[in-house]
Protein backbone atom coordinates (compact mmCIF):
# COMPACT_ATOMS: atom_id res chain seq x y z
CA UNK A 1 92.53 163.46 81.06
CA UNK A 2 93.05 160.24 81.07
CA UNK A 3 91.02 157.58 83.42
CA UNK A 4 90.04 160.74 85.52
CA UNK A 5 93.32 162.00 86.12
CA UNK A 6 95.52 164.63 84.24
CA UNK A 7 99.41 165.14 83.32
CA UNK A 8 100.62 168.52 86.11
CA UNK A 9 103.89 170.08 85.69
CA UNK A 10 105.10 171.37 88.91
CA UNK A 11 108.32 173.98 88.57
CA UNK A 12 110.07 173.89 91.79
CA UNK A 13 113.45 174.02 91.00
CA UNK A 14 114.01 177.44 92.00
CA UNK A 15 112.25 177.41 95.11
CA UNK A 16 114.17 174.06 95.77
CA UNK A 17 117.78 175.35 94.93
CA UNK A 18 119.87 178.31 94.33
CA UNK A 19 122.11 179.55 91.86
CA UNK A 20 125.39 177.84 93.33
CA UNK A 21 123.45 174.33 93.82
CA UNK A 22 122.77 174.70 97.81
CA UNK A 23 119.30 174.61 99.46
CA UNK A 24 117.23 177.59 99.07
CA UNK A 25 115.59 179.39 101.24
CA UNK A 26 112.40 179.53 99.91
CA UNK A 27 111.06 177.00 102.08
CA UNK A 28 111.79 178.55 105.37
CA UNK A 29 110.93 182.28 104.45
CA UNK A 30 107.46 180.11 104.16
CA UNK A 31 107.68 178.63 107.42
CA UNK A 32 108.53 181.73 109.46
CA UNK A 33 105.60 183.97 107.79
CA UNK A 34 103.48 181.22 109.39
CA UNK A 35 100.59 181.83 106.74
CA UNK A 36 98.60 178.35 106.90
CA UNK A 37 97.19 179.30 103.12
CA UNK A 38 100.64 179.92 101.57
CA UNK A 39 102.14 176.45 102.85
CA UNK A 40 99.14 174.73 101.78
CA UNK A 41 99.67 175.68 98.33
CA UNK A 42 99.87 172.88 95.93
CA UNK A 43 103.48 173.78 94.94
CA UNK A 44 104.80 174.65 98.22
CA UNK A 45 103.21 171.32 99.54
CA UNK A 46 104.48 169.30 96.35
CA UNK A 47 108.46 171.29 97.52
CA UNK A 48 108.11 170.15 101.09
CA UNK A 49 106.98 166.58 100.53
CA UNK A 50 109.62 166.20 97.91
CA UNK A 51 112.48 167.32 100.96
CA UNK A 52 110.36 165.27 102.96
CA UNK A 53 110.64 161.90 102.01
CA UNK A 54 113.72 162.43 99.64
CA UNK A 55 115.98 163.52 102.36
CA UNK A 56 114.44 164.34 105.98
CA UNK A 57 112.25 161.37 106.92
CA UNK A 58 115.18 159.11 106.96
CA UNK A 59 117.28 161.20 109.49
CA UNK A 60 114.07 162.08 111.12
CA UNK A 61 113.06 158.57 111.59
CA UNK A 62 116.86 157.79 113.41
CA UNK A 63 116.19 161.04 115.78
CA UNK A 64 113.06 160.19 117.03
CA UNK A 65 113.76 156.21 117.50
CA UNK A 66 116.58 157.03 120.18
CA UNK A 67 113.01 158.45 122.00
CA UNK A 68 111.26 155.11 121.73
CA UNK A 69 114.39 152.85 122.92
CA UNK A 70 115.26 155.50 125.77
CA UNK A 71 111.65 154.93 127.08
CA UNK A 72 111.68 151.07 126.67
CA UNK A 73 114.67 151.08 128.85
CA UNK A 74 113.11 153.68 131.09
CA UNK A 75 110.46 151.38 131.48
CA UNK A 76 112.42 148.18 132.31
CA UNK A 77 114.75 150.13 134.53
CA UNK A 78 112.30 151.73 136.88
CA UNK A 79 108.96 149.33 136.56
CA UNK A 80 109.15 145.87 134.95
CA UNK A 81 112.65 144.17 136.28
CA UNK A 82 112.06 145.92 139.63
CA UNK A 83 109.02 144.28 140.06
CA UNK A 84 110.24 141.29 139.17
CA UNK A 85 112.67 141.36 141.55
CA UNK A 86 110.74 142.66 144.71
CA UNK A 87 110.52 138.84 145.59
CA UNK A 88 112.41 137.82 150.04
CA UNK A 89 114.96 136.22 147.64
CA UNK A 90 116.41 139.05 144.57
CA UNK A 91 118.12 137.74 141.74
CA UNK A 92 121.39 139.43 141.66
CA UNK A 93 121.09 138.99 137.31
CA UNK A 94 117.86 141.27 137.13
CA UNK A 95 119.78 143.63 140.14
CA UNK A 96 122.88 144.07 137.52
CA UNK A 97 120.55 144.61 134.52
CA UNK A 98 118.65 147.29 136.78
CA UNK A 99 121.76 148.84 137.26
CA UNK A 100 122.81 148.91 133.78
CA UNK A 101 119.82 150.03 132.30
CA UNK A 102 119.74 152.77 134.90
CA UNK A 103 123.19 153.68 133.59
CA UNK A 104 122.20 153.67 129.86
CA UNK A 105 119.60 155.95 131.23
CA UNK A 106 121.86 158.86 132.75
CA UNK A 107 125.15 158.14 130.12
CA UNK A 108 123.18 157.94 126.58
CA UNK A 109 119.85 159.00 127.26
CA UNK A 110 120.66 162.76 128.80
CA UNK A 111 124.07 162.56 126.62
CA UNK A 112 121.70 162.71 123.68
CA UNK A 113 120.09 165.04 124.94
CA UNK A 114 122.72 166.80 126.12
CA UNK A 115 124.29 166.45 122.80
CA UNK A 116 121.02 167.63 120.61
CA UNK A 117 120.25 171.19 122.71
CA UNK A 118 124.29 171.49 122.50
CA UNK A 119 124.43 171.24 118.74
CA UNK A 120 121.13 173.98 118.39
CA UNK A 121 123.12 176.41 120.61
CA UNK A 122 126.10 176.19 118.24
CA UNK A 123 124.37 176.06 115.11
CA UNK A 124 122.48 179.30 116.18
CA UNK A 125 125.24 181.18 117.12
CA UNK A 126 127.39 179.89 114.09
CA UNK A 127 124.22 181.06 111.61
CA UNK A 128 123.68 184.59 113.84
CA UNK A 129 127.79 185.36 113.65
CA UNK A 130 127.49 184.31 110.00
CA UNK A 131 124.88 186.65 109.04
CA UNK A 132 126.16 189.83 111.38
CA UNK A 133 129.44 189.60 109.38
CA UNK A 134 128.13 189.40 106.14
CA UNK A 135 126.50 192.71 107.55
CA UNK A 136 129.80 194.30 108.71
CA UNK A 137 132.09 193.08 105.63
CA UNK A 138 130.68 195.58 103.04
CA UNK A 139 133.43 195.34 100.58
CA UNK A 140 132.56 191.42 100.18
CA UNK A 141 136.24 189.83 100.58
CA UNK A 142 135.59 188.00 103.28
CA UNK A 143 138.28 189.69 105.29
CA UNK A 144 137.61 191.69 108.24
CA UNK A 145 140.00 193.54 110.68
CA UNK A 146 139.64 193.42 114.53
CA UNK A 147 137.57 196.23 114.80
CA UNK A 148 135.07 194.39 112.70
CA UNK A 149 135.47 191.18 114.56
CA UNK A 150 134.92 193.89 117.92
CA UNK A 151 131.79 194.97 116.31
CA UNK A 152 130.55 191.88 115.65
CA UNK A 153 130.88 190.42 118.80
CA UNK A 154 129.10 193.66 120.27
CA UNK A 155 126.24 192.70 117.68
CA UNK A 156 126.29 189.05 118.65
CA UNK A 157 126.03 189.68 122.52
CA UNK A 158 122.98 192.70 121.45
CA UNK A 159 121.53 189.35 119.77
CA UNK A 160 121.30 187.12 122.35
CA UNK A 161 120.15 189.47 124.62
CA UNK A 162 117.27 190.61 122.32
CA UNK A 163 116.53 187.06 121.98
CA UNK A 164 116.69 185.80 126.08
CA UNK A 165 114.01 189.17 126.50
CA UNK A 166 111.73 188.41 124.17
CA UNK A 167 111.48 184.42 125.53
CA UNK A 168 110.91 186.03 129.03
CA UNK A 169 108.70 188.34 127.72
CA UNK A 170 106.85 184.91 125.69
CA UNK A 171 106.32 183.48 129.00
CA UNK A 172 105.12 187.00 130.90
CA UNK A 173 102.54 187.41 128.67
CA UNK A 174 99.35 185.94 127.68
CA UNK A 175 99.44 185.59 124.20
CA UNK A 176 100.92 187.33 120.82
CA UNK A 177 99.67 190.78 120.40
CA UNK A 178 98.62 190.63 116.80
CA UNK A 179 97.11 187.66 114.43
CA UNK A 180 99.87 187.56 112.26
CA UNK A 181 102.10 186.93 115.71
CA UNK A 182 99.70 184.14 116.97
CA UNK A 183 99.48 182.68 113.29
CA UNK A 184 103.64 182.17 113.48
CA UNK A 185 103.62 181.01 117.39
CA UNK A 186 100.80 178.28 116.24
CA UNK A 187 103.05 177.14 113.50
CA UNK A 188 106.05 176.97 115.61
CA UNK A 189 104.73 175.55 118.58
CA UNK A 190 105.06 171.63 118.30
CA UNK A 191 108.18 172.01 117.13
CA UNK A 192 108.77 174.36 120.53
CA UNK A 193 107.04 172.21 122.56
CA UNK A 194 109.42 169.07 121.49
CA UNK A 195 112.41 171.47 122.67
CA UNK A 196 110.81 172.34 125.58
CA UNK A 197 109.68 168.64 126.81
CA UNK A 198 113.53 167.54 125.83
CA UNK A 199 115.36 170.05 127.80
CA UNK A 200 112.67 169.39 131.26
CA UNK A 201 113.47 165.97 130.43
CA UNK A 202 117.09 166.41 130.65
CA UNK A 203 117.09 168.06 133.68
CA UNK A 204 114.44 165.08 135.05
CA UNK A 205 117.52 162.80 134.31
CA UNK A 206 120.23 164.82 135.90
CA UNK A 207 118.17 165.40 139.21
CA UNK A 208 117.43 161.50 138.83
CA UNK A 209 121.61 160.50 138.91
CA UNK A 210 122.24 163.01 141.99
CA UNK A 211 119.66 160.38 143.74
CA UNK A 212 120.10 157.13 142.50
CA UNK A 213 119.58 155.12 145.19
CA UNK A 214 122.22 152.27 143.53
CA UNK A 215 124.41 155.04 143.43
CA UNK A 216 124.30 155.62 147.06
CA UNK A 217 123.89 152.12 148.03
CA UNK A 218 127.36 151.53 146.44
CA UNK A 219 129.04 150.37 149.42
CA UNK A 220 126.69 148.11 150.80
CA UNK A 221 127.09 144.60 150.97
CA UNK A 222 123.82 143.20 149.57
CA UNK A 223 124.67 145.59 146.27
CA UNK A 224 123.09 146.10 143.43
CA UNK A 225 120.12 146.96 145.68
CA UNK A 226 118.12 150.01 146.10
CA UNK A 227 118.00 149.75 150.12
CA UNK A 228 120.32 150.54 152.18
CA UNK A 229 120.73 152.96 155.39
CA UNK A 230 120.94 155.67 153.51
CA UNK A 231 117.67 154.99 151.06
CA UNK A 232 115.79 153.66 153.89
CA UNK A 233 113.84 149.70 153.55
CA UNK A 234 111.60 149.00 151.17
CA UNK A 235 108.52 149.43 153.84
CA UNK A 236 109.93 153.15 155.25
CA UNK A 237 111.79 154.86 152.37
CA UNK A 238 113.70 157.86 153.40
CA UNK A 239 113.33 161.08 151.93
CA UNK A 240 115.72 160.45 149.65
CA UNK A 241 114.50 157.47 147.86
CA UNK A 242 110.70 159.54 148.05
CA UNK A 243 112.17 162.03 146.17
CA UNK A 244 113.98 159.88 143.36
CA UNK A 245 110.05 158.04 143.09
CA UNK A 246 108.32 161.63 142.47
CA UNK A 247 111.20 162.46 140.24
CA UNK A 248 110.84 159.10 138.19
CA UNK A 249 107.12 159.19 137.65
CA UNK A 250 107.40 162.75 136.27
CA UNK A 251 109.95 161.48 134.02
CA UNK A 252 108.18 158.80 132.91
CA UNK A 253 105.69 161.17 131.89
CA UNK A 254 107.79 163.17 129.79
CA UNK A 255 109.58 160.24 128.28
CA UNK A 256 105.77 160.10 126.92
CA UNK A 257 105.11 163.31 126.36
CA UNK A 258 108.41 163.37 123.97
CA UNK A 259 106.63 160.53 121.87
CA UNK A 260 104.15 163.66 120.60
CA UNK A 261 106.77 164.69 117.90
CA UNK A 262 106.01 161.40 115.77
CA UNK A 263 102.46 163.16 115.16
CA UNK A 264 104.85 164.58 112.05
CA UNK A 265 104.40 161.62 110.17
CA UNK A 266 100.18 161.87 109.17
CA UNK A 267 99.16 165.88 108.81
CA UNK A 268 95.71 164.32 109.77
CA UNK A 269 97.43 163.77 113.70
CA UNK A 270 99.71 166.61 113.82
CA UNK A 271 96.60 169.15 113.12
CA UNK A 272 94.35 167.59 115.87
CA UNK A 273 97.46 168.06 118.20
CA UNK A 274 97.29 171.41 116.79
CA UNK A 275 93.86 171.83 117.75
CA UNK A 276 94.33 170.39 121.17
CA UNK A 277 97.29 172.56 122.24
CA UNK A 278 95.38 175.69 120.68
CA UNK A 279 91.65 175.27 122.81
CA UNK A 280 94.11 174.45 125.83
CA UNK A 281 94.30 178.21 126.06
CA UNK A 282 90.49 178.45 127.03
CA UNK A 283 90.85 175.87 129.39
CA UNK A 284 93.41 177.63 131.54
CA UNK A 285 90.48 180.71 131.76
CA UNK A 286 88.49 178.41 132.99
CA UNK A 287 90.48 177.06 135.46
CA UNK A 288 91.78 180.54 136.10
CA UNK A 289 88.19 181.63 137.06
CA UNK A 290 87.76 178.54 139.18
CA UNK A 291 90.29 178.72 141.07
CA UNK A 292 89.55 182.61 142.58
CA UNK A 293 85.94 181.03 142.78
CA UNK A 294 87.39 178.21 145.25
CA UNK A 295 89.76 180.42 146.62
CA UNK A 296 86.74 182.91 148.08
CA UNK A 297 83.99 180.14 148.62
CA UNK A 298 86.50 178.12 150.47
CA UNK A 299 87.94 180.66 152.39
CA UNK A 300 84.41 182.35 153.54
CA UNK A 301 82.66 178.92 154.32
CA UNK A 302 85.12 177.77 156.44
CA UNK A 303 84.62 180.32 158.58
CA UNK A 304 80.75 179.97 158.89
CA UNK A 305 80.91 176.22 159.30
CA UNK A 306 83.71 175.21 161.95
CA UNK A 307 81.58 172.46 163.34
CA UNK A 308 78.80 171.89 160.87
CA UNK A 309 78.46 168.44 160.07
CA UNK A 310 80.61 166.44 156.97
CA UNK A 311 77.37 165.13 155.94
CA UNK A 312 77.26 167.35 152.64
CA UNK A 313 80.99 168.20 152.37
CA UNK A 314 84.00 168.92 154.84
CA UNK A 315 83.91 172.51 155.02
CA UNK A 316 85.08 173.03 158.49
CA UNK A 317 88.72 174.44 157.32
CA UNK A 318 89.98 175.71 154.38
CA UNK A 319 91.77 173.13 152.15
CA UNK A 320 88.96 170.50 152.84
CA UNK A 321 86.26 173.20 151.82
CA UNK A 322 88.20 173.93 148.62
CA UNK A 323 88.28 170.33 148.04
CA UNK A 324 84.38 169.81 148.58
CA UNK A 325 83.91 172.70 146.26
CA UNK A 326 85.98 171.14 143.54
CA UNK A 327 84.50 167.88 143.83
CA UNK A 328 81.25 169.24 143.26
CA UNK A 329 81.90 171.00 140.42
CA UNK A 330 83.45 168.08 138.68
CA UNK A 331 80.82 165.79 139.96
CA UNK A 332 82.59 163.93 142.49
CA UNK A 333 80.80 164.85 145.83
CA UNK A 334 78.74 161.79 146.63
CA UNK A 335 76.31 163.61 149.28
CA UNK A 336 73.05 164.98 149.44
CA UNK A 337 72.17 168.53 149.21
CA UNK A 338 69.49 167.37 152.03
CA UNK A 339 72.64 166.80 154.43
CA UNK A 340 73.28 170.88 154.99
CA UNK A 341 69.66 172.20 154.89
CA UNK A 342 70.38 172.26 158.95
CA UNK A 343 72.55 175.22 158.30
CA UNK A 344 70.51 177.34 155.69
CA UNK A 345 73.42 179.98 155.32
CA UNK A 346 75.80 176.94 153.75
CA UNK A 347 72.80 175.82 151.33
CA UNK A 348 72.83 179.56 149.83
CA UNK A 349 76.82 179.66 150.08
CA UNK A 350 76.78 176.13 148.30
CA UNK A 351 74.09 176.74 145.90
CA UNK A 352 75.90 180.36 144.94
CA UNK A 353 78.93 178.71 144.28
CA UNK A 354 77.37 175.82 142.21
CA UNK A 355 75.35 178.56 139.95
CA UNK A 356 78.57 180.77 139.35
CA UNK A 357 80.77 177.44 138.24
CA UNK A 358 78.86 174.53 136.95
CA UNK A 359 76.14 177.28 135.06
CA UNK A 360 77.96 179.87 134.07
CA UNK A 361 81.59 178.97 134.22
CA UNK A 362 81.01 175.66 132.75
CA UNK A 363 78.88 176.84 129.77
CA UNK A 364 80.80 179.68 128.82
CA UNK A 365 83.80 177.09 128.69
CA UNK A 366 81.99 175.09 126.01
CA UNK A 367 81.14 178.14 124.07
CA UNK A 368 84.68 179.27 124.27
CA UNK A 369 85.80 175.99 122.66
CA UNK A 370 83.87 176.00 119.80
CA UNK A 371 84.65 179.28 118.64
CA UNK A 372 88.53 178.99 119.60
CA UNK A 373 87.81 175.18 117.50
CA UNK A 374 86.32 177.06 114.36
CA UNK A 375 88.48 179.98 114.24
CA UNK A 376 91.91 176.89 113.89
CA UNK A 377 89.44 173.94 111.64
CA UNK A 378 90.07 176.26 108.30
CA UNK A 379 93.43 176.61 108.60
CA UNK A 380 94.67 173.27 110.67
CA UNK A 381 96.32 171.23 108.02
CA UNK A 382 98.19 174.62 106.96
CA UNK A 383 99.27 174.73 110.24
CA UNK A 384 100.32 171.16 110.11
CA UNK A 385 102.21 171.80 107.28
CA UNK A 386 104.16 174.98 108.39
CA UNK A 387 105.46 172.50 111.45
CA UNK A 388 106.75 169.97 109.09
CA UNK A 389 108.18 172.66 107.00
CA UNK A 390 110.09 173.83 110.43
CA UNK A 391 111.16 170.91 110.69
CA UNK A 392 112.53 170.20 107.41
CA UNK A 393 114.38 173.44 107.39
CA UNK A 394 115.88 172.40 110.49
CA UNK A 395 117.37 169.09 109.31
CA UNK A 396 118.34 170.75 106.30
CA UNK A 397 120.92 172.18 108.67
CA UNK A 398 122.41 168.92 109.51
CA UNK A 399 122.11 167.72 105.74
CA UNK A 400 125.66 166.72 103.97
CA UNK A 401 126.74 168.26 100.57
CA UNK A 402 126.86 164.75 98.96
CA UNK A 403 123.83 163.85 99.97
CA UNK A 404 122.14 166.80 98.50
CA UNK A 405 123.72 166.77 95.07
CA UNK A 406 122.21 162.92 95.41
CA UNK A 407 118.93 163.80 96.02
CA UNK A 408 118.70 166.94 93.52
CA UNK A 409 119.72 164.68 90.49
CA UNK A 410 117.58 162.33 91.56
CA UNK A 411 114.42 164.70 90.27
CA UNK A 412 116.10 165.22 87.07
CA UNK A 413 115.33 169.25 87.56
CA UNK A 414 117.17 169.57 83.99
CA UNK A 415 115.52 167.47 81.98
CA UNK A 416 112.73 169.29 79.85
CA UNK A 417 109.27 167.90 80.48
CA UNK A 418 106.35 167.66 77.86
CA UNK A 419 102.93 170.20 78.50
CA UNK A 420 101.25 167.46 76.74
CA UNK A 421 102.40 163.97 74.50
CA UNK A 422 104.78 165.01 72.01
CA UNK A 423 104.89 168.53 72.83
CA UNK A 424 107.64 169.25 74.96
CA UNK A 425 108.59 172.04 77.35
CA UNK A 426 110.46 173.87 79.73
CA UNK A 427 112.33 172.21 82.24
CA UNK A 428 113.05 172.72 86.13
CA UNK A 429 110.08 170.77 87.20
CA UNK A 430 108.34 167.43 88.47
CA UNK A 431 105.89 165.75 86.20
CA UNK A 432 102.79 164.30 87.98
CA UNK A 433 99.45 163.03 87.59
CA UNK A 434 96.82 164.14 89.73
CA UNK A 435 92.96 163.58 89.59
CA UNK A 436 91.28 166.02 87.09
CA UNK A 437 88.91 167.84 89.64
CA UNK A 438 91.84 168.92 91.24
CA UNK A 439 92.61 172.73 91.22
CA UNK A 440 90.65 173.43 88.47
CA UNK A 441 91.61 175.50 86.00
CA UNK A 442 89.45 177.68 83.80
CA UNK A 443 92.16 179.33 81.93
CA UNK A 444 94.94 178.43 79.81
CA UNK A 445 98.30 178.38 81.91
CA UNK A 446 100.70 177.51 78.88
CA UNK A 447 101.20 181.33 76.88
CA UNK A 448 102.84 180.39 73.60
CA UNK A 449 103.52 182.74 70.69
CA UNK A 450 104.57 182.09 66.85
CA UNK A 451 106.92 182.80 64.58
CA UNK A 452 110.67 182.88 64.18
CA UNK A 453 112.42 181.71 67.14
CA UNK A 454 115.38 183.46 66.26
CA UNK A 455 117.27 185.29 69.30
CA UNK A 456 117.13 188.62 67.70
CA UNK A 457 113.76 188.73 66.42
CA UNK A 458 111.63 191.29 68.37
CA UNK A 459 109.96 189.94 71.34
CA UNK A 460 106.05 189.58 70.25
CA UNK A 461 103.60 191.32 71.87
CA UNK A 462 102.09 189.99 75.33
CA UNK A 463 98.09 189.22 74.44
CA UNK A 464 97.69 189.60 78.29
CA UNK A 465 98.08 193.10 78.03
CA UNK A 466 96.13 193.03 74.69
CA UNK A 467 93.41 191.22 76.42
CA UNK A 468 93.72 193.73 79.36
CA UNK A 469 93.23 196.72 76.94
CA UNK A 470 90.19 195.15 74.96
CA UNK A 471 88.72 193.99 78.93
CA UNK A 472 89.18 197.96 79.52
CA UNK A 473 86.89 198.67 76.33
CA UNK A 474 84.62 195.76 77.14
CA UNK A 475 84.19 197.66 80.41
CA UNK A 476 83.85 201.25 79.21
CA UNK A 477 80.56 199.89 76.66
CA UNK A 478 79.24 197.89 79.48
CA UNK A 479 79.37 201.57 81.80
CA UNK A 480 77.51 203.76 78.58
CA UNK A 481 74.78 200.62 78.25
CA UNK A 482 74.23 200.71 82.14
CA UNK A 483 73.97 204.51 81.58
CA UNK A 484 71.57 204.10 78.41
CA UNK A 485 69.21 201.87 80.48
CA UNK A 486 69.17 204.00 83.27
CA UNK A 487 68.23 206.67 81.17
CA UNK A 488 65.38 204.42 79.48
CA UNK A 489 64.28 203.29 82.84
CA UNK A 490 64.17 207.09 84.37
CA UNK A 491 62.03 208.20 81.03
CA UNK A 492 59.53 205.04 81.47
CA UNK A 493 58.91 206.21 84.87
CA UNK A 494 58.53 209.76 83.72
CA UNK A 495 55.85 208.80 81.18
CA UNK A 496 54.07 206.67 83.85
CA UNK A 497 53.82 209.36 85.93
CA UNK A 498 52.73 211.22 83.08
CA UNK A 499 49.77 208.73 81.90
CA UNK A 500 48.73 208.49 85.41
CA UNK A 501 48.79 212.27 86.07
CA UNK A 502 46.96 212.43 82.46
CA UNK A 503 43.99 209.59 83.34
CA UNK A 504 43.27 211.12 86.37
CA UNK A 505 42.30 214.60 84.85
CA UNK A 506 40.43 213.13 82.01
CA UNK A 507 38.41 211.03 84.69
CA UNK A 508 38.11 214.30 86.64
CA UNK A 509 36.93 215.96 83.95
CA UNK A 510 34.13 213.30 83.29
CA UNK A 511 32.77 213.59 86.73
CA UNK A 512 32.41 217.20 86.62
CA UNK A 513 30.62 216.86 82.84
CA UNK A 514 28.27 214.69 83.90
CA UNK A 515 27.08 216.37 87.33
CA UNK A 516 26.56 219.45 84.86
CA UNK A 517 24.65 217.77 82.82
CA UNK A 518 22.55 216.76 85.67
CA UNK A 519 22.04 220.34 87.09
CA UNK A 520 21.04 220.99 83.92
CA UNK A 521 18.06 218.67 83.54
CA UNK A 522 17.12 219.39 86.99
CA UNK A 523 16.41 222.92 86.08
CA UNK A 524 14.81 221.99 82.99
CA UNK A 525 12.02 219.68 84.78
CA UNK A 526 11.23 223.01 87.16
């Protein structure tokens, strides 16, 4: 060691590329076993940092800043310049900028987006027609005759199919049968979830252009405005402009919600969105189970109180009963439980309801979450790491040949590295230093042998399987010790018994001499 830290060859050159020089794939068999303890291996994490910053972060970084500018222009287009210009007198500058913001929206925002789940579709069906007809051409030419090309199709179609049931049959069910299955969905879900959030917000933005209000208002004198006859004035919107507002809010949620994939960056963040999106599993249970609860309450107290007083909580029809429910339960109602002691049946009803949800429900909730919290905490940076892996086997995709032969003579995997100073070694590996109480190792990892080096000389014999042998002997002693002191202990006991069993006559034998003894002088004094 030296100042607490210690010289660590790592050999990933094999797991990094393949014979012919292209990326293997090494790194994405990893990703889709979706095993948290293989990723977070310190070679596999040492490969995927390495692709990481050497040749995804930069590409990554590009991606996911068209996100941040399409929400800053979201923002100025639908909040800050059209409150600025909500003044009697609009500024017919800020109404143009509106407009062209609003058009940067719709043209580059949803073309990117467009653009991005357009390039997945192709490079999917590119990789699954790739790999059916390196199943179909046998022979290995590269040539195949229309029947082939037939049969492949037939495969490719059987493919997509397969794949469109099992996403319905993702969203059917609750949850993946086994804990291998959940283990992979964990892994893969932020990077699902970003594809998921993209594509809703594509559609946001395409709903959004068929009612643009300065779309419609085109032909009206005051234009660029938002009011017109057919959006309605600014005090009675018509149902068109109502629907472009709900429409915009929810989009300006998503343009948020999109904003989640940066988490990538720190494994500290991406593993507590992990754990968020994991525990919001028990929460849907919970409100599950509370909405049947509010669903019966509601629907049965309404009956019994169609006049009572609002006092303690509208319950005299069925959505305003529901509504006092929930606002109890989340500690909202602002009445007095004094208010419906009038009507003793709606005390009980209430008091049921408030047991069942805020005791039980409730508490079992909490419980829920802290053993759905432990059962991730072990493995959350491993699942972290299998989403950044994802993602670096996705960009890998995109990655140019040029670019890769840059970055894999940049490590120098050819040049031999040294085990120690002055002793050099094999190469195909990254030379680092790490702090000694780091992975700990109480055996010797270098095997070397002596002797002629000499290509024909016989290949000397493996001390592993020497040491294995004499660990075999060690053993069989070790067994015919245990046996000898088994046998020593068994003979002790016997002899204690013995002793025992031998004291215990002797003493009997005393007892019995000495009450003859005093028969006899008994007699004697007669």
């Amino acid at each position: 060691t030296d100042f607490g830290e210690r010289r660590v060859n790592y050999y990933i050159k094999h797991l990094l590329v393949k014979a012919d020089g292209t990326f293997a794939d090494a790194l994405e068999c990893i990703s889709a076993s979706g095993d948290p303890s293989l990723v977070s291996h310190p070679t596999v994490a040492l490969l995927a940092d390495c692709l990481w910053t050497g040749v995804v972060v930069r590409h990554f970084i590009i991606s996911r800043m068209w996100n941040v500018i399409s929400l800053l222009v979201f923002i100025l287009s639908q909040e800050l310049l059209p409150s600025w210009n909500a003044g009697e007198e609009r500024s017919e500058f800020l109404g143009y900028l509106i407009f062209v913001c609003r058009v940067w929206n719709y043209v580059i925002g949803m073309g990117r987006l467009a653009t991005f789940h357009l390039y997945r579709i192709w490079v999917w069906c590119r990789n699954t027609m790739r790999r059916i007809i390196r199943e179909i051409d046998t022979d290995g030419n590269g040539e195949i005759d229309y029947e082939e090309m037939m049969e492949a199709l037939q495969k490719f179609k059987d493919t997509v199919i397969m794949e469109a049931k099992k996403a319905i049959k993702a969203l059917r069910e609750d949850g993946p049968g086994t804990q291998d299955e959940a283990k992979k969905a964990m892994a893969n879900r932020e990077k699902n979830m970003y594809t998921m959030i993209s594509f809703s917000l594509l559609v946001l933005l395409g709903v959004m252009c068929t009612h643009e209000p300065m779309f419609w208002c085109l032909s009206s004198p005051d234009w660029p405005t938002d009011y017109c006859a057919e959006t309605g004035e600014p005090g009675a919107p018509s149902p068109l402009k109502y629907r472009y507002s709900i429409f915009a809010m929810t989009a300006m949620a998503v343009h948020w919600l999109i904003l989640i994939d940066l988490a990538v960056f720190s494994t500290e963040i991406s593993a507590f969105l992990l754990v968020c999106g994991h525990v919001l599993g028990e929460v849907k249970q919970f409100l599950t189970a509370l909405l049947f609860l509010l669903l019966a309450f509601g629907s049965s107290i309404s009956i019994l109180c169609r006049n009572c007083p609002t006092g303690g909580g509208n319950f005299n029809d069925f959505p305003n009963a529901m509504i006092s429910l929930f606002a109890i339960t989340v500690g909202l109602y602002q009445g007095d439980f004094r208010d419906t002691q009038s009507n003793t049946l709606l005390l009980i009803s209430v008091s049921v309801f408030v047991t069942i949800s805020v005791i039980l429900l409730l508490n079992l909730l909490v419980a829920q979450l802290n053993r759905s919290y432990e059962y991730i905490y072990k493995d959350m940076l491993g699942f972290a790491r299998l989403n950044r892996a994802s993602l670096i086997v996705d960009a890998m995709e995109s990655c140019s040949r040029a670019r890769w032969n840059k970055f894999i003579a940049s490590l120098q995997l050819d040049q031999r590295l040294e085990f120690d100073e002055g002793d050099l070694g094999l190469s195909g590996g990254i030379a680092l230093k790490e702090d000694s109480k780091l992975h700990v190792q109480t055996r010797e990892a270098i095997r070397r042998f002596g002797g002629s080096t000499s290509g024909d000389a016989a290949w000397p014999e493996d001390k592993e399987d020497l040491n294995v042998e004499e660990d075999d002997d060690d053993t069989e002693k070790l067994n015919r010790i245990e046996k000898l002191v088994m046998r020593i202990v068994k003979r002790t006991n016997e002899l204690t018994k013995t002793t025992a069993t031998s004291r215990l006559d002797s003493s009997t034998l005393v007892s019995e001499g000495s009450s003859c003894e005093s028969r006899g002088s008994g007699e004697h004094s007669e």
